[in-house]
N, C-alpha and C. Protein backbone atom coordinates (compact mmCIF):
# COMPACT_ATOMS: atom_id res chain seq x y z
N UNK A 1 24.53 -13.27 6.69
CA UNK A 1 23.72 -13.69 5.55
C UNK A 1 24.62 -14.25 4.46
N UNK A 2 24.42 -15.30 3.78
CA UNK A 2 25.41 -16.00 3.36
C UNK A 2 24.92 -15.31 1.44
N UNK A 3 23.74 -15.15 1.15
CA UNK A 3 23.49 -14.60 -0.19
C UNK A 3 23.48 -15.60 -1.23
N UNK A 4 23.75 -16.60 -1.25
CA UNK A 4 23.86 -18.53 -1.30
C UNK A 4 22.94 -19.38 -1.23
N UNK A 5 22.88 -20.04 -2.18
CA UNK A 5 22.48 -21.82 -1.43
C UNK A 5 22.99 -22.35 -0.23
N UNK A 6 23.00 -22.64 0.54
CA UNK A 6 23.48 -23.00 1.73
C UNK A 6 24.40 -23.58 1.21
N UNK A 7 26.06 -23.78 1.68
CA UNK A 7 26.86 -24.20 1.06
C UNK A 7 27.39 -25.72 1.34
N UNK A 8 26.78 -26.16 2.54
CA UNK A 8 26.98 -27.42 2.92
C UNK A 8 25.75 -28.52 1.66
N UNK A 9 24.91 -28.02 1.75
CA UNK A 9 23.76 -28.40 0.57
C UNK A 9 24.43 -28.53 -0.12
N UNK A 10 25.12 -27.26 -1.19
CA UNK A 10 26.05 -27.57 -2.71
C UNK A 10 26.75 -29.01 -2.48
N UNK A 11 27.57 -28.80 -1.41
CA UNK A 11 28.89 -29.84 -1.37
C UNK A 11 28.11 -31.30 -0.96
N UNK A 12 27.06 -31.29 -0.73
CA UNK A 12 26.44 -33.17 -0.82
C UNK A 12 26.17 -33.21 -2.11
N UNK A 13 25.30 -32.27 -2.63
CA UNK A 13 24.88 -32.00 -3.89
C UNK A 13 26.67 -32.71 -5.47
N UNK A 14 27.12 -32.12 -5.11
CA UNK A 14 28.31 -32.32 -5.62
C UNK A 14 29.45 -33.57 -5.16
N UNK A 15 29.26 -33.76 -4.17
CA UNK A 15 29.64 -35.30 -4.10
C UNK A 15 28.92 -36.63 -4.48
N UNK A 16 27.55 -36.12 -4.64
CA UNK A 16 26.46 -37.71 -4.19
C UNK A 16 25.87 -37.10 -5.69
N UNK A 17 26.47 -36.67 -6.82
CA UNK A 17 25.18 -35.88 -7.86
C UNK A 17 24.71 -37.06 -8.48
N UNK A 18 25.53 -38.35 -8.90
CA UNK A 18 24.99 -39.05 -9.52
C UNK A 18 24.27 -40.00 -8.63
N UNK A 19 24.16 -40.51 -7.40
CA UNK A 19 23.42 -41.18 -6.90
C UNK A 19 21.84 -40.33 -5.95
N UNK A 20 21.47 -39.13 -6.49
CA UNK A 20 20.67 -38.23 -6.12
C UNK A 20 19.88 -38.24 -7.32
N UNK A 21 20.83 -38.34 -8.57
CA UNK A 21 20.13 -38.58 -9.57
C UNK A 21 19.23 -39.46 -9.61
N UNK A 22 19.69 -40.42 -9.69
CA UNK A 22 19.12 -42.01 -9.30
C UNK A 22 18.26 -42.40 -8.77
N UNK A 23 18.17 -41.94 -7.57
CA UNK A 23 17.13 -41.58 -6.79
C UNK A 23 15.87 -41.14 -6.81
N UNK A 24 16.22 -39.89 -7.52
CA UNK A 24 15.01 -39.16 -8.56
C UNK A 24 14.38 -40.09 -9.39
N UNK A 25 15.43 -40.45 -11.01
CA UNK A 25 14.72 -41.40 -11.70
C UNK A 25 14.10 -42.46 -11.09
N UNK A 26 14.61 -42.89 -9.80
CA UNK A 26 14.06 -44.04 -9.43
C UNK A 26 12.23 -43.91 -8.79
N UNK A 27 12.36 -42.82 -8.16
CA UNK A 27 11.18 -42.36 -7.36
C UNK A 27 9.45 -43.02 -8.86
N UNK A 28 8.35 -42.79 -8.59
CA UNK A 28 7.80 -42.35 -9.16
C UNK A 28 7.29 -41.24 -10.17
N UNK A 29 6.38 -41.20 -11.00
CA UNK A 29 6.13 -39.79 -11.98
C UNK A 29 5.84 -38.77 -10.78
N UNK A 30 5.97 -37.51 -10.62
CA UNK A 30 5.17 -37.05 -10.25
C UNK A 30 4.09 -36.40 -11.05
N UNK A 31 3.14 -37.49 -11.50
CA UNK A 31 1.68 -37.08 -11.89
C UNK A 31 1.38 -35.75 -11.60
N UNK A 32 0.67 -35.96 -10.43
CA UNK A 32 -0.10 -34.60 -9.43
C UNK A 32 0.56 -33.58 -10.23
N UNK A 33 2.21 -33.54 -9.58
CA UNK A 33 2.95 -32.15 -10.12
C UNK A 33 2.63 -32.05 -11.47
N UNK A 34 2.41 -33.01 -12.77
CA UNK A 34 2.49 -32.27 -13.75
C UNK A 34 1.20 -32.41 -14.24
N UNK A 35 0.11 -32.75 -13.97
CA UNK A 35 -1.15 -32.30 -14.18
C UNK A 35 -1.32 -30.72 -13.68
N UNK A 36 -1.05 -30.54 -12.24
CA UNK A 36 -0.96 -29.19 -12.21
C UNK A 36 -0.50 -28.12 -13.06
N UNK A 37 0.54 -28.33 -13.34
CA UNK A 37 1.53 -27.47 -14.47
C UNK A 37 0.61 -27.42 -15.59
N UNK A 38 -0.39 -28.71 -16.28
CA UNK A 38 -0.43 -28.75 -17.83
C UNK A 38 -1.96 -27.77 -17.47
N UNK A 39 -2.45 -27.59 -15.72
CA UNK A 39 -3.77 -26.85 -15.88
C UNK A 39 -3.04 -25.34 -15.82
N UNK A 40 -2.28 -24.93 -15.01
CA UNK A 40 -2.05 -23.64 -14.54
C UNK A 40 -1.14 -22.93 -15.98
N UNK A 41 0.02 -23.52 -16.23
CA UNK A 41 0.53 -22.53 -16.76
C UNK A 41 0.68 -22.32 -18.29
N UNK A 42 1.08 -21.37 -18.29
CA UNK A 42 0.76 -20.23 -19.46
C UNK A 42 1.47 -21.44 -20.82
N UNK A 43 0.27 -22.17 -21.89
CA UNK A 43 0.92 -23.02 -22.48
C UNK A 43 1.42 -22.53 -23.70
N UNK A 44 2.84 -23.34 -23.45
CA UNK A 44 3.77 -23.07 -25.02
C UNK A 44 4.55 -21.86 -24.54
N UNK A 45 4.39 -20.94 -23.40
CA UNK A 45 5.17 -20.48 -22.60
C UNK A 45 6.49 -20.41 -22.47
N UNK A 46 7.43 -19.45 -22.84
CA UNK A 46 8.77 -19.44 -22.42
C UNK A 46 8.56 -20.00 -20.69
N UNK A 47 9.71 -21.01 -20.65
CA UNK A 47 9.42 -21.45 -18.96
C UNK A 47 11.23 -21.55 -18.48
N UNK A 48 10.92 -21.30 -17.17
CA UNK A 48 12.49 -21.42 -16.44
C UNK A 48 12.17 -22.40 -15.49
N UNK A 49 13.46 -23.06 -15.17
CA UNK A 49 13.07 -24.39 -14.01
C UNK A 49 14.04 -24.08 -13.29
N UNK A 50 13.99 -23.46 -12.26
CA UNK A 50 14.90 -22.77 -11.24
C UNK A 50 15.26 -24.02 -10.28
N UNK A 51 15.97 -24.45 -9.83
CA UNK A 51 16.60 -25.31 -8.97
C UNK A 51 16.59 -26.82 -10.09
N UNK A 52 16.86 -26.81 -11.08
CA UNK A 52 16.51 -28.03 -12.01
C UNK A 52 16.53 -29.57 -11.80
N UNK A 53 17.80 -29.26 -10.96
CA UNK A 53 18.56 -30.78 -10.48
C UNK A 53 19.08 -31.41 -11.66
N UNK A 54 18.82 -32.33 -11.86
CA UNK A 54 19.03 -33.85 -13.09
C UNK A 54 18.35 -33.17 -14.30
N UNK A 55 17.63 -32.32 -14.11
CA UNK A 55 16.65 -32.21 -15.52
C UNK A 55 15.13 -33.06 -15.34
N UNK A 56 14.72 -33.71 -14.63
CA UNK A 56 13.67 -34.13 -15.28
C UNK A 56 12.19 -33.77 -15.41
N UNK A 57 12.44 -32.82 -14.81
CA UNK A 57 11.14 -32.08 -15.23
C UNK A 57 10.89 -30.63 -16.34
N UNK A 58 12.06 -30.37 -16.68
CA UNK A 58 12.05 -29.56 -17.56
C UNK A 58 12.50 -30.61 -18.80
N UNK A 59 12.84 -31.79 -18.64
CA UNK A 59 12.83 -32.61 -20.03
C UNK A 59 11.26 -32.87 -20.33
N UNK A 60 10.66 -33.37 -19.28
CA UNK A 60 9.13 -33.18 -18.99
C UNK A 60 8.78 -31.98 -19.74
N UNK A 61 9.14 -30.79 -19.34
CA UNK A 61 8.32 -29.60 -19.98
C UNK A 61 8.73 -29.43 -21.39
N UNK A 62 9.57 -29.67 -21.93
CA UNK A 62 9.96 -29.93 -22.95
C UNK A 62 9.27 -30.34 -24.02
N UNK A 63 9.18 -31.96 -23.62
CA UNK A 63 8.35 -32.64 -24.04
C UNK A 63 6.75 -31.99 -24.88
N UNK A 64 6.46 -31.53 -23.54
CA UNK A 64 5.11 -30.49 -23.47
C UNK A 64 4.95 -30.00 -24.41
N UNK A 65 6.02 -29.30 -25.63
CA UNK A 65 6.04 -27.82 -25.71
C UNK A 65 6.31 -26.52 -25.47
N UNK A 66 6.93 -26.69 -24.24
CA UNK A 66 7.56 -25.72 -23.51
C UNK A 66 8.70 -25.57 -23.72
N UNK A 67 9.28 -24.02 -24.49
CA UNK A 67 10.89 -23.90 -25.11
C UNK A 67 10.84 -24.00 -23.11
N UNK A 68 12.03 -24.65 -22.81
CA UNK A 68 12.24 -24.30 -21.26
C UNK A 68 14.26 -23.83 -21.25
N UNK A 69 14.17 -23.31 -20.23
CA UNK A 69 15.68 -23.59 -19.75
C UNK A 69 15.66 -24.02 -18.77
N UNK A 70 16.56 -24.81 -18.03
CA UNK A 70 16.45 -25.68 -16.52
C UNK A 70 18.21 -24.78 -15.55
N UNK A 71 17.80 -24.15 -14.64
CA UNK A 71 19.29 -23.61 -13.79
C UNK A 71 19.14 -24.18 -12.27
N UNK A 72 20.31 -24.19 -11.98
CA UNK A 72 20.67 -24.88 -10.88
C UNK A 72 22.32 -24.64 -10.42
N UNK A 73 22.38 -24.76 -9.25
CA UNK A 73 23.15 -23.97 -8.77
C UNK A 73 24.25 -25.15 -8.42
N UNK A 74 24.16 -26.03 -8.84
CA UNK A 74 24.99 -27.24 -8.38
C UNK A 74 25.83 -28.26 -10.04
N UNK A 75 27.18 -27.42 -10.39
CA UNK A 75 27.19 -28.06 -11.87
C UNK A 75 27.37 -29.48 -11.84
N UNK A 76 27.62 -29.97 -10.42
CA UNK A 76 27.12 -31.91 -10.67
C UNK A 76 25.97 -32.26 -11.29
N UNK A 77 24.99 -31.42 -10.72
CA UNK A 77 23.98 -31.89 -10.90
C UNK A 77 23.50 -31.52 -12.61
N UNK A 78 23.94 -30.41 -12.77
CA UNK A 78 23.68 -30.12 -14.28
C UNK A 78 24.66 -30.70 -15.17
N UNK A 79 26.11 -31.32 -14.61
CA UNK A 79 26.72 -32.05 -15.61
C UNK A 79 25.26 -33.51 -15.89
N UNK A 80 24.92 -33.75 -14.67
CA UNK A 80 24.08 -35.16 -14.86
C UNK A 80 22.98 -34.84 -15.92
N UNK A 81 22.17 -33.17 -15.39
CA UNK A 81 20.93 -33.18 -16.51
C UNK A 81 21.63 -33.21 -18.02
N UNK A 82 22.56 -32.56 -18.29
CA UNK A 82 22.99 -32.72 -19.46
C UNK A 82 23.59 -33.66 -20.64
N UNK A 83 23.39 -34.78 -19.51
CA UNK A 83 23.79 -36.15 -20.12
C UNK A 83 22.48 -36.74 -20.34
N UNK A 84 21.82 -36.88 -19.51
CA UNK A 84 20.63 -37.34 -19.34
C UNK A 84 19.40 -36.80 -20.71
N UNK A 85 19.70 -35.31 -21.06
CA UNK A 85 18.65 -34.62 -21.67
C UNK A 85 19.88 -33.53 -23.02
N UNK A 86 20.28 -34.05 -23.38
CA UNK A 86 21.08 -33.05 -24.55
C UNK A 86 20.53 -32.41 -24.74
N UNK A 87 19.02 -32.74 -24.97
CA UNK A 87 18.30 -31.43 -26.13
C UNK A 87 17.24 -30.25 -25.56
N UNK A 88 17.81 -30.20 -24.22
CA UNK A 88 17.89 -29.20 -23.28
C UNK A 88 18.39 -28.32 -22.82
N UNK A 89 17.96 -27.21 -22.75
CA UNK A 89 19.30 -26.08 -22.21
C UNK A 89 19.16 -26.14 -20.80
N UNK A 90 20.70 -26.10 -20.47
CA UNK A 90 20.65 -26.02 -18.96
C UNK A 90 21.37 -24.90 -18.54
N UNK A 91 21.58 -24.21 -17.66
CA UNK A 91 22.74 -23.10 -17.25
C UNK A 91 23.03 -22.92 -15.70
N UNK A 92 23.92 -22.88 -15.05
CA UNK A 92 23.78 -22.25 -13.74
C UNK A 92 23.46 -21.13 -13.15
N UNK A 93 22.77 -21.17 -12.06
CA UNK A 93 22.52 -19.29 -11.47
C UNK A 93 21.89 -20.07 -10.07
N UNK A 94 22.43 -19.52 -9.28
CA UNK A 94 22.15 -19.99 -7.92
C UNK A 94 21.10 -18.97 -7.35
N UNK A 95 20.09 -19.75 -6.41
CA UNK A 95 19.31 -18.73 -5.58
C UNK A 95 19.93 -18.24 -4.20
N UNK A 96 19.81 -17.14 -3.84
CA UNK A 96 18.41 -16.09 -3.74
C UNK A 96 18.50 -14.93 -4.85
N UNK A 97 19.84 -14.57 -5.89
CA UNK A 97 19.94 -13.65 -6.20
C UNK A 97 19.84 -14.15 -7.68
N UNK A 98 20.27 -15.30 -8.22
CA UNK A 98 19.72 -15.34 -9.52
C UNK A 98 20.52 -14.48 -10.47
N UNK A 99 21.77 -14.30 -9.59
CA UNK A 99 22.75 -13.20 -10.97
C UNK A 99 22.49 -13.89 -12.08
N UNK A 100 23.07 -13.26 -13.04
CA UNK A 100 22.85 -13.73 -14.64
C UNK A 100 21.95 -13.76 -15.26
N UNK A 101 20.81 -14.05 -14.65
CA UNK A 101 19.57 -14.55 -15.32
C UNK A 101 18.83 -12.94 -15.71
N UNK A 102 19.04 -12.99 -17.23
CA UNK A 102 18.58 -11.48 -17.21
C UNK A 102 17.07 -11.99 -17.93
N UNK A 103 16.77 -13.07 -18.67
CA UNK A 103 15.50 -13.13 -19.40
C UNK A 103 14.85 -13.17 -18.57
N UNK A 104 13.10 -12.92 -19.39
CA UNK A 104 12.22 -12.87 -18.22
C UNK A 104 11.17 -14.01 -18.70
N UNK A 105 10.22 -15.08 -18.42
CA UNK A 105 9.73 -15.91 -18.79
C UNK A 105 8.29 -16.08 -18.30
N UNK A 106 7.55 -16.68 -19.47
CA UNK A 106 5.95 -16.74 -18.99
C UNK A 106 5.45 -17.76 -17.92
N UNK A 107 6.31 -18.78 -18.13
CA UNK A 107 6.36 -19.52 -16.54
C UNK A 107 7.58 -19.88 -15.68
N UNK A 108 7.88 -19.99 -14.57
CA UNK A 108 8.92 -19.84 -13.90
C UNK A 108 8.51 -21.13 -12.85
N UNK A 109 9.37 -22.41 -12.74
CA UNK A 109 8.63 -22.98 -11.47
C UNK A 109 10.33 -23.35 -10.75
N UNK A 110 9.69 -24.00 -9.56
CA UNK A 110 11.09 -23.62 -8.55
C UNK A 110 10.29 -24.97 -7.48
N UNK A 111 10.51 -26.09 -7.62
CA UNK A 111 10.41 -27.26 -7.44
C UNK A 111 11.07 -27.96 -5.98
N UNK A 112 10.62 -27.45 -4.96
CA UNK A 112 11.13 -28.07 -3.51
C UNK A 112 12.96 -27.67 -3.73
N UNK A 113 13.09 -25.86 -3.98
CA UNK A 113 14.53 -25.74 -3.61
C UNK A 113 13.91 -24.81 -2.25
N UNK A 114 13.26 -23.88 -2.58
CA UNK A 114 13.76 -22.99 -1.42
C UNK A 114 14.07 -22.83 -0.04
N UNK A 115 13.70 -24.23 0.48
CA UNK A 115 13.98 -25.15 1.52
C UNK A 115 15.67 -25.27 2.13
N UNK A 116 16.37 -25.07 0.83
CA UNK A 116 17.67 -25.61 1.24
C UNK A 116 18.36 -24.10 0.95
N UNK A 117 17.31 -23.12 1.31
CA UNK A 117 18.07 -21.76 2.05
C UNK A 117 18.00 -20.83 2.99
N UNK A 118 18.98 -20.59 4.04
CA UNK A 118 18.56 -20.14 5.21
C UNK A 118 17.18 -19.53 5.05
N UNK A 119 16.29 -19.13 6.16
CA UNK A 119 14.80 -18.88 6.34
C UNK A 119 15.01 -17.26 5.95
N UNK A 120 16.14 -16.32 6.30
CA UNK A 120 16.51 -14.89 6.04
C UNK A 120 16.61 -14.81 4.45
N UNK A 121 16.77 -15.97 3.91
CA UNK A 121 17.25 -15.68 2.17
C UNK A 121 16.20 -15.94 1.38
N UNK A 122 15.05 -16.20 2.13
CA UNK A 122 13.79 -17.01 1.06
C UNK A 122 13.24 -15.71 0.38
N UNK A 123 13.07 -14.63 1.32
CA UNK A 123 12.05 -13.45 0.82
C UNK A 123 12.84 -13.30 -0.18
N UNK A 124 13.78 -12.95 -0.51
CA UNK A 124 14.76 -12.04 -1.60
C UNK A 124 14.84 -13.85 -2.81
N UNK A 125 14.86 -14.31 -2.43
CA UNK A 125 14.78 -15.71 -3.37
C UNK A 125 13.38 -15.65 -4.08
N UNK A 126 12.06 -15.25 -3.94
CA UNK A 126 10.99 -15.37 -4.19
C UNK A 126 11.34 -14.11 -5.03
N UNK A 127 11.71 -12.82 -4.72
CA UNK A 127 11.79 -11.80 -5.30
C UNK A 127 12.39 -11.82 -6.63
N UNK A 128 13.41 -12.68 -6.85
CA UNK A 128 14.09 -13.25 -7.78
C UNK A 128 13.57 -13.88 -8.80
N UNK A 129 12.70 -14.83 -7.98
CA UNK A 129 11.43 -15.33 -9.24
C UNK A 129 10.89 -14.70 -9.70
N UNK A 130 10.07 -13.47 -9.09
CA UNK A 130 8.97 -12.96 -9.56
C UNK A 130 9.70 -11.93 -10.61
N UNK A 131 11.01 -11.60 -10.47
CA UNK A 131 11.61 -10.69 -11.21
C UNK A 131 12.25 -11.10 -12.52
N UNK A 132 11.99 -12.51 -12.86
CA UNK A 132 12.23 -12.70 -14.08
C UNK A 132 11.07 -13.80 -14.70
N UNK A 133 9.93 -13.56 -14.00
CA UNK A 133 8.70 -13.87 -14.42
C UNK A 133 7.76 -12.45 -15.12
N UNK A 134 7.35 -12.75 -15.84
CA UNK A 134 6.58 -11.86 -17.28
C UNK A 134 5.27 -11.27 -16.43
N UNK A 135 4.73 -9.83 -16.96
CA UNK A 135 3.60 -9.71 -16.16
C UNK A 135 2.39 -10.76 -16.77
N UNK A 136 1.35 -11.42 -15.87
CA UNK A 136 0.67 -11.65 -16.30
C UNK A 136 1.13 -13.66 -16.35
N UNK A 137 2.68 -13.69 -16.10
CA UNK A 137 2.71 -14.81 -15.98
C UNK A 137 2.67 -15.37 -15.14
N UNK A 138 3.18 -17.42 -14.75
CA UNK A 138 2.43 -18.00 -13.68
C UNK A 138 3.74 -18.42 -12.81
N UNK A 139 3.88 -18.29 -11.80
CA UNK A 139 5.24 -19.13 -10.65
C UNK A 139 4.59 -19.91 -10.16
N UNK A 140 5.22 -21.33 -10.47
CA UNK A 140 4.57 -22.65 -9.42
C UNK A 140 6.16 -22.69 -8.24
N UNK A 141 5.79 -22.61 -7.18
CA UNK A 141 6.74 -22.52 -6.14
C UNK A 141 6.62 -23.60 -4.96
N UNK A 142 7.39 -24.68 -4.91
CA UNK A 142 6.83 -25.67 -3.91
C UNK A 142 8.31 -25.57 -2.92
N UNK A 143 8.22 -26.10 -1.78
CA UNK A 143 8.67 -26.80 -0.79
C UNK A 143 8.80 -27.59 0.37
N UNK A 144 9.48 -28.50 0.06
CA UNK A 144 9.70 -29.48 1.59
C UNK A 144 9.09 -28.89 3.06
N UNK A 145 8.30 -29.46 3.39
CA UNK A 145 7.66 -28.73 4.53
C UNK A 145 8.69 -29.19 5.85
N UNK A 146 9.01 -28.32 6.99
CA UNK A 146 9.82 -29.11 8.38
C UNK A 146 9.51 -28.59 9.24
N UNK A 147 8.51 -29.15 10.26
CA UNK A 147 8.14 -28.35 11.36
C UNK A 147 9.30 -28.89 12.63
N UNK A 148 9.10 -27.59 13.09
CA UNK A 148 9.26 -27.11 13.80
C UNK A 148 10.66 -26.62 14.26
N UNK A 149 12.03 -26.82 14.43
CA UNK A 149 13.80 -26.22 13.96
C UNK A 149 13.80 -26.87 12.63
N UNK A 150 14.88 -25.99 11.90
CA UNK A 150 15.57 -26.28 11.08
C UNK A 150 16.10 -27.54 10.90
N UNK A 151 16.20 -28.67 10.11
CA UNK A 151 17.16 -29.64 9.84
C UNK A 151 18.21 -29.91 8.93
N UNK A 152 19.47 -30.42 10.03
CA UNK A 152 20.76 -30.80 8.80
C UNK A 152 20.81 -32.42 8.40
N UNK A 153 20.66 -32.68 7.74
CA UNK A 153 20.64 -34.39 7.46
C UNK A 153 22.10 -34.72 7.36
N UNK A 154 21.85 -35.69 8.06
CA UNK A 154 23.43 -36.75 7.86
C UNK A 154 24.26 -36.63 6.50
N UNK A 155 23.62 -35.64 5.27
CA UNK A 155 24.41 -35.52 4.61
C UNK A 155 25.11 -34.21 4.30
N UNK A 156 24.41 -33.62 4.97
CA UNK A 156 24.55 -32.01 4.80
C UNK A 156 24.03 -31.04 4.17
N UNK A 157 22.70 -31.61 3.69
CA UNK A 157 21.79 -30.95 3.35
C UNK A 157 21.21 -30.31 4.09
N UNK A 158 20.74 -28.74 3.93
CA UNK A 158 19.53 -28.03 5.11
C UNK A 158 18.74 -28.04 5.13
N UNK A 159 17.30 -28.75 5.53
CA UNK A 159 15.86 -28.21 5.26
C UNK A 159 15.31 -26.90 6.37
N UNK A 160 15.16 -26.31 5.83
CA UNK A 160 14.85 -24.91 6.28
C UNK A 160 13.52 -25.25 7.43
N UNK A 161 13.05 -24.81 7.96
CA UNK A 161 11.75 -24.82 8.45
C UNK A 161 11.16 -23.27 8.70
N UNK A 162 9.95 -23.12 8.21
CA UNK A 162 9.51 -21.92 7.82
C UNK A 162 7.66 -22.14 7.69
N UNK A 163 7.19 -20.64 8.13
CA UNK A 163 5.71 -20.56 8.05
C UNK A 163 5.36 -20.42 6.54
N UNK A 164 4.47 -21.08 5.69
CA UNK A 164 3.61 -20.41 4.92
C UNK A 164 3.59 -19.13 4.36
N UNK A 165 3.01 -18.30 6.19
CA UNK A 165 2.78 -17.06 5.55
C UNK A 165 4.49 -16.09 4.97
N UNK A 166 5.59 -16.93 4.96
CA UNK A 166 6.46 -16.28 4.75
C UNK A 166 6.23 -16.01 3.45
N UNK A 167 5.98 -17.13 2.74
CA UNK A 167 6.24 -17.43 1.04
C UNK A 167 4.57 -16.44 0.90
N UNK A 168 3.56 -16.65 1.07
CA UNK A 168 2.56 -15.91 0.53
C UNK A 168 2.45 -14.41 1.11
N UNK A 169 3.15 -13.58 2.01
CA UNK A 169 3.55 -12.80 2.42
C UNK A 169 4.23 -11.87 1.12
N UNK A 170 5.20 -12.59 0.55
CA UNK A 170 6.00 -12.34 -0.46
C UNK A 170 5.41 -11.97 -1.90
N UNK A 171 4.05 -12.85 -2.03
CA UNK A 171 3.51 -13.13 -3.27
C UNK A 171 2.16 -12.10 -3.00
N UNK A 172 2.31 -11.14 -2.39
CA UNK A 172 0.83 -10.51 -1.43
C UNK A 172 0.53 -9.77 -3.44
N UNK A 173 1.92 -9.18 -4.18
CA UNK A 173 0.96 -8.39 -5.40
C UNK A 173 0.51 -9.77 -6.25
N UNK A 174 0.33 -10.99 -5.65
CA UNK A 174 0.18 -11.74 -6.87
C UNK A 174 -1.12 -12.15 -6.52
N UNK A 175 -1.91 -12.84 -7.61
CA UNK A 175 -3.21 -13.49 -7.64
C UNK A 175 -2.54 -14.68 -7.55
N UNK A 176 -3.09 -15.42 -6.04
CA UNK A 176 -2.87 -17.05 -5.49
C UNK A 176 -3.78 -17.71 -5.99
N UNK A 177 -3.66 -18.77 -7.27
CA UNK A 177 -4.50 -19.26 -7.99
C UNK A 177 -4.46 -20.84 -7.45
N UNK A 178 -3.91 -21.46 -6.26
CA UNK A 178 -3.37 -22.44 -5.80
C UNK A 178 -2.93 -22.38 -4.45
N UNK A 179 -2.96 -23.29 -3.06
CA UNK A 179 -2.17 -22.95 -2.51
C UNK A 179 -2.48 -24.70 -1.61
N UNK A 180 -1.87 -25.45 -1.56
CA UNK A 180 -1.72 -26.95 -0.78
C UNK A 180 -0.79 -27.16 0.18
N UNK A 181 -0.90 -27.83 1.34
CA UNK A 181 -0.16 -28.83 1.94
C UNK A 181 -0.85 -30.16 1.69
N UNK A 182 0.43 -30.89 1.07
CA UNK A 182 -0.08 -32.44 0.58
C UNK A 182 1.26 -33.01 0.77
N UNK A 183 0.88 -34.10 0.17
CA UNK A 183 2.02 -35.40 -0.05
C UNK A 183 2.51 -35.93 -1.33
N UNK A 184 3.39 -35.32 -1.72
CA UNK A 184 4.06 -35.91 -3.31
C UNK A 184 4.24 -36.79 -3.45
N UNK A 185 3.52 -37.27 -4.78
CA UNK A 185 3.43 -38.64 -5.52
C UNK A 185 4.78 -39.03 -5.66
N UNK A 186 5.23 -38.22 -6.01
CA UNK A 186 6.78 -38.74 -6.24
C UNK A 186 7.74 -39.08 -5.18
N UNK A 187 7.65 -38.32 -4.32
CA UNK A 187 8.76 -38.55 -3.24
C UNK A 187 8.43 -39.08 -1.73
N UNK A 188 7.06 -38.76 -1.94
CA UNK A 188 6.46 -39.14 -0.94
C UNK A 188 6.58 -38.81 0.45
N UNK A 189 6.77 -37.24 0.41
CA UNK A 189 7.23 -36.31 1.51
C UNK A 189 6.03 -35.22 1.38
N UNK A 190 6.00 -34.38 2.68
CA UNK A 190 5.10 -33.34 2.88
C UNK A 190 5.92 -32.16 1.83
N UNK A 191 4.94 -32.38 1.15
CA UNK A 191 5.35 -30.30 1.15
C UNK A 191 3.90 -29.54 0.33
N UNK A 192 4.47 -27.88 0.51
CA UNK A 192 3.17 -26.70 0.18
C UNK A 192 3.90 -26.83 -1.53
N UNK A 193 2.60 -26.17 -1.80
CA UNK A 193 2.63 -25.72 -3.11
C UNK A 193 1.72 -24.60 -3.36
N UNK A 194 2.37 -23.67 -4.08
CA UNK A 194 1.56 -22.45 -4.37
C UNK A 194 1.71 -22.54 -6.08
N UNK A 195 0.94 -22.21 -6.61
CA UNK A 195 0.30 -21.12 -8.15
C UNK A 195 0.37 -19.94 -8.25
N UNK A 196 0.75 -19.03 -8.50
CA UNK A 196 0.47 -17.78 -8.37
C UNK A 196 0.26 -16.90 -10.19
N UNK A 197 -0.29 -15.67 -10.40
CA UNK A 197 0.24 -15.06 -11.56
C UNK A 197 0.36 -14.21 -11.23
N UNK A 198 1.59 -13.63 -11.90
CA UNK A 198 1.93 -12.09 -11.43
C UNK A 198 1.34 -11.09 -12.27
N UNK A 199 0.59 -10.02 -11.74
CA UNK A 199 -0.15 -8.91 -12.15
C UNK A 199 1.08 -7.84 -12.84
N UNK A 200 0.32 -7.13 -13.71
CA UNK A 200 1.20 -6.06 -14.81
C UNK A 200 1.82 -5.30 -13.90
N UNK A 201 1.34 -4.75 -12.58
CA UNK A 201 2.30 -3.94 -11.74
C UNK A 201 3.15 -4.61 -10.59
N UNK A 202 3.64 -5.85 -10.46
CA UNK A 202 4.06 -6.39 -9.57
C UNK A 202 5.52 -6.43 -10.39
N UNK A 203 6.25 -5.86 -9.02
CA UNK A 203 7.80 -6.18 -9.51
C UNK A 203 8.70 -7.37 -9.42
């Protein structure tokens, strides 16, 4: 068990950060994604943006109203959000364990990472969220869908491949206020998306 981001992931992540960036900005809004966000979560909300990348969706939440912080486990990529978005806090803390991160926040979202960690590290990665999510607050949790083995892309990125019921398995004390397989506006790839709020006794 590596306890990690997959480490071949980091190191594309960290060679290619500014042309991943790019990429991103280049893509489309993702609309969908942030109509969702402006119905589900808790507004004006302390919010965390767990896997952040470039920043642009916590400059997005920002925007909103949302004090946010954006972490990510890759400091290419957060040298880029930080150029990109000054008036943003950014910090590192890598998943599944989320050391450091001691605040706890009224929304927490985690944006097509958990994909790029072995299928053994997701449960304890979800646990992580929910453990510095507020009772009563909301986790939007999406990922890259890959049926059927695991994939390494020509760059060294991992997409995990994994059931559903793993991730809602995980979320069993939460109220599932959401739960999709679709196609992102933005990237224009499959993936699930869940809503959830976590109840006053859920750890």
């Amino acid at each position: 068990m590596t306890s990690r981001t997959d480490p071949d992931t980091l190191a594309a992540y960290a060679r290619d950060a500014t042309r991943y960036s790019q990429d991103w900005l280049d893509q489309p809004p993702p609309n969908d994604l942030y109509s969702m966000l402006q119905t589900h979560l808790v507004p004006g909300g302390d919010t965390a943006d767990i896997g952040c990348g470039n920043g642009r969706d916590a400059a997005w939440l920002a925007r909103g109203g949302y004090p946010v912080t954006g972490f990510d486990a890759s400091p290419a990529l957060l040298d880029e959000a930080r150029r990109l978005y000054p008036d943003v806090t950014f910090r590192e803390a890598t998943l599944p364990a989320l050391a450091g991160v001691v605040d706890t926040y009224d929304n927490v979202i985690c944006e097509t990472v958990i994909m790029h960690l072995p299928v053994d590290e997701i449960a304890s990665a979800i646990d992580s969220l929910l453990r510095i999510l507020r009772p009563d607050g909301v986790l939007y949790l999406s990922w890259r869908v890959t049926e059927g083995a695991d994939q390494r892309l020509p760059d060294g990125r991992l997409y995990s491949a994994f059931d559903p019921a793993l991730v809602l398995g995980e979320l069993a004390g939460c109220a599932i206020l959401l739960f999709e397989d679709v196609t992102s506006e933005s990237s224009g790839k499959r993936i699930c998306r869940v809503v959830a709020t976590k109840r006053g006794d859920t750890v």
